[in-house]
Protein backbone atom coordinates (compact mmCIF):
# COMPACT_ATOMS: atom_id res chain seq x y z
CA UNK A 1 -55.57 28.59 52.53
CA UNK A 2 -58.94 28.67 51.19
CA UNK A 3 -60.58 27.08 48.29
CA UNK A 4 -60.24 30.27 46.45
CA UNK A 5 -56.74 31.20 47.20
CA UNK A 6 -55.93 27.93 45.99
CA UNK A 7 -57.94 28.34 42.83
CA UNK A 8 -55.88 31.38 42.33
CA UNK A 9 -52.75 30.42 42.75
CA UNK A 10 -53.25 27.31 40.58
CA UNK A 11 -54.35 30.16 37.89
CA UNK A 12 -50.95 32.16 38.36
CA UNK A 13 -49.18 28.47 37.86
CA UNK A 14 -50.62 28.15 34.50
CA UNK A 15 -51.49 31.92 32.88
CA UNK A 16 -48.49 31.37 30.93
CA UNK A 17 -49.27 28.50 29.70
CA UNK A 18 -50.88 25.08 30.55
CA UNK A 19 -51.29 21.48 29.34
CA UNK A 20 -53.36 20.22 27.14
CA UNK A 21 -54.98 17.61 29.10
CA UNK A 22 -57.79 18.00 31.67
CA UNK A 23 -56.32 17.69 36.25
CA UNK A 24 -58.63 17.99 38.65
CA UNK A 25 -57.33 18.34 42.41
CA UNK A 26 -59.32 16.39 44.77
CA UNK A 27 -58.80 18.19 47.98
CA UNK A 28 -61.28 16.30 50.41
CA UNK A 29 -63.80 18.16 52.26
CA UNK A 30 -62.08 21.88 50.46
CA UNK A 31 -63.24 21.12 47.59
CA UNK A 32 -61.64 20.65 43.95
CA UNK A 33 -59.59 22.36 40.91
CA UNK A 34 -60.06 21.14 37.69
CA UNK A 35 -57.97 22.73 35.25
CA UNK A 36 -57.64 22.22 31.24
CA UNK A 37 -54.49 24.64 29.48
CA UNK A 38 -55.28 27.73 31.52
CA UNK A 39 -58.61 27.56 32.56
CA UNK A 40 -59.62 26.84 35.72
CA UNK A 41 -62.40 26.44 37.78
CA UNK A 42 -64.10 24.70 40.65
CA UNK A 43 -66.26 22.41 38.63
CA UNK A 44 -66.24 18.93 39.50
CA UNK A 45 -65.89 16.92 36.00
CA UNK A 46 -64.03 13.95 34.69
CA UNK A 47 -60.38 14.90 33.89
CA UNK A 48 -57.86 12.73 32.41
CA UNK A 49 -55.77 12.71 35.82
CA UNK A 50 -56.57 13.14 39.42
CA UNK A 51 -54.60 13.67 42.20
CA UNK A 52 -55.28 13.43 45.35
CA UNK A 53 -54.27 15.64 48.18
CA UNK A 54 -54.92 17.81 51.45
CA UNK A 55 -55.09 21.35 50.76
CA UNK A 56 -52.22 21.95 52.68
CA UNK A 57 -50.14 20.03 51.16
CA UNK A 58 -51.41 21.68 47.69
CA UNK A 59 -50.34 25.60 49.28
CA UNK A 60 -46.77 23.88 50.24
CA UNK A 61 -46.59 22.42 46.40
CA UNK A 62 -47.58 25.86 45.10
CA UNK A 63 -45.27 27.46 47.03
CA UNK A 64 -42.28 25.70 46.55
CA UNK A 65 -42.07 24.26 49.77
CA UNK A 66 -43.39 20.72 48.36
CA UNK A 67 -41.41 18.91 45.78
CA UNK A 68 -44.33 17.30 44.03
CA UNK A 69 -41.80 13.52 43.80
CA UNK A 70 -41.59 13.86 46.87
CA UNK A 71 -44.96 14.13 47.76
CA UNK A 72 -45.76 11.45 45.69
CA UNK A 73 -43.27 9.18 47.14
CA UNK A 74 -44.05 10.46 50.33
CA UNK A 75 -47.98 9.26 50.17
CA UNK A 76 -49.10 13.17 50.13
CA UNK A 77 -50.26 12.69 46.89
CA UNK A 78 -52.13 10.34 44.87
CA UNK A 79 -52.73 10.01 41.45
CA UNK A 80 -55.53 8.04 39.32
CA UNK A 81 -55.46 8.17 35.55
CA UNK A 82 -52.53 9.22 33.40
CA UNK A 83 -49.38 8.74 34.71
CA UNK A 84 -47.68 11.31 32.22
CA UNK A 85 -50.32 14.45 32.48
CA UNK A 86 -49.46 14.42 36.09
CA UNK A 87 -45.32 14.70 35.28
CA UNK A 88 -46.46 17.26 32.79
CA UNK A 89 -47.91 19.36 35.20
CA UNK A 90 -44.66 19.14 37.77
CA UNK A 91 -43.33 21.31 35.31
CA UNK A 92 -45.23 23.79 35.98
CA UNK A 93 -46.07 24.08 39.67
């Protein structure tokens, strides 16, 4: 998937509703989401968590495919800063 299809479906994830707290997806040389309640965008700024992942692995979490635990026990998926925004946002993708 492309940067923008990503971007997109990250949008459907949250139009009902986000979290409060800034994520930014860090998807190597794709490029990055950052996304505060349901805004969302390509900028890259300081969020309060960051996860780390390929952007395949971020179309098989938006799908379904991807269980994000287990792509964070799995190594798929790192994350730096806030422990809790990033279980917050399992709940929604």
């Amino acid at each position: 998937m492309s940067l923008e299809q990503l971007t997109e479906g990250v949008r459907e994830k949250v139009s009902s509703g986000g979290i409060e707290e800034s994520v930014k997806f860090e998807l190597g040389d794709t490029g990055q989401i950052f996304l505060q309640g349901s805004d969302v965008s390509n900028e890259d700024a300081e969020a309060d968590c960051t996860i780390k992942m390929t952007a395949e692995d971020l179309a098989d979490l938006l799908s379904g495919e991807l269980d994000p635990t287990a792509a964070f026990m799995g190594g798929k998926m790192q994350v730096e800063g806030d422990m809790s925004v990033a279980m917050k946002l399992g709940s929604i993708v």
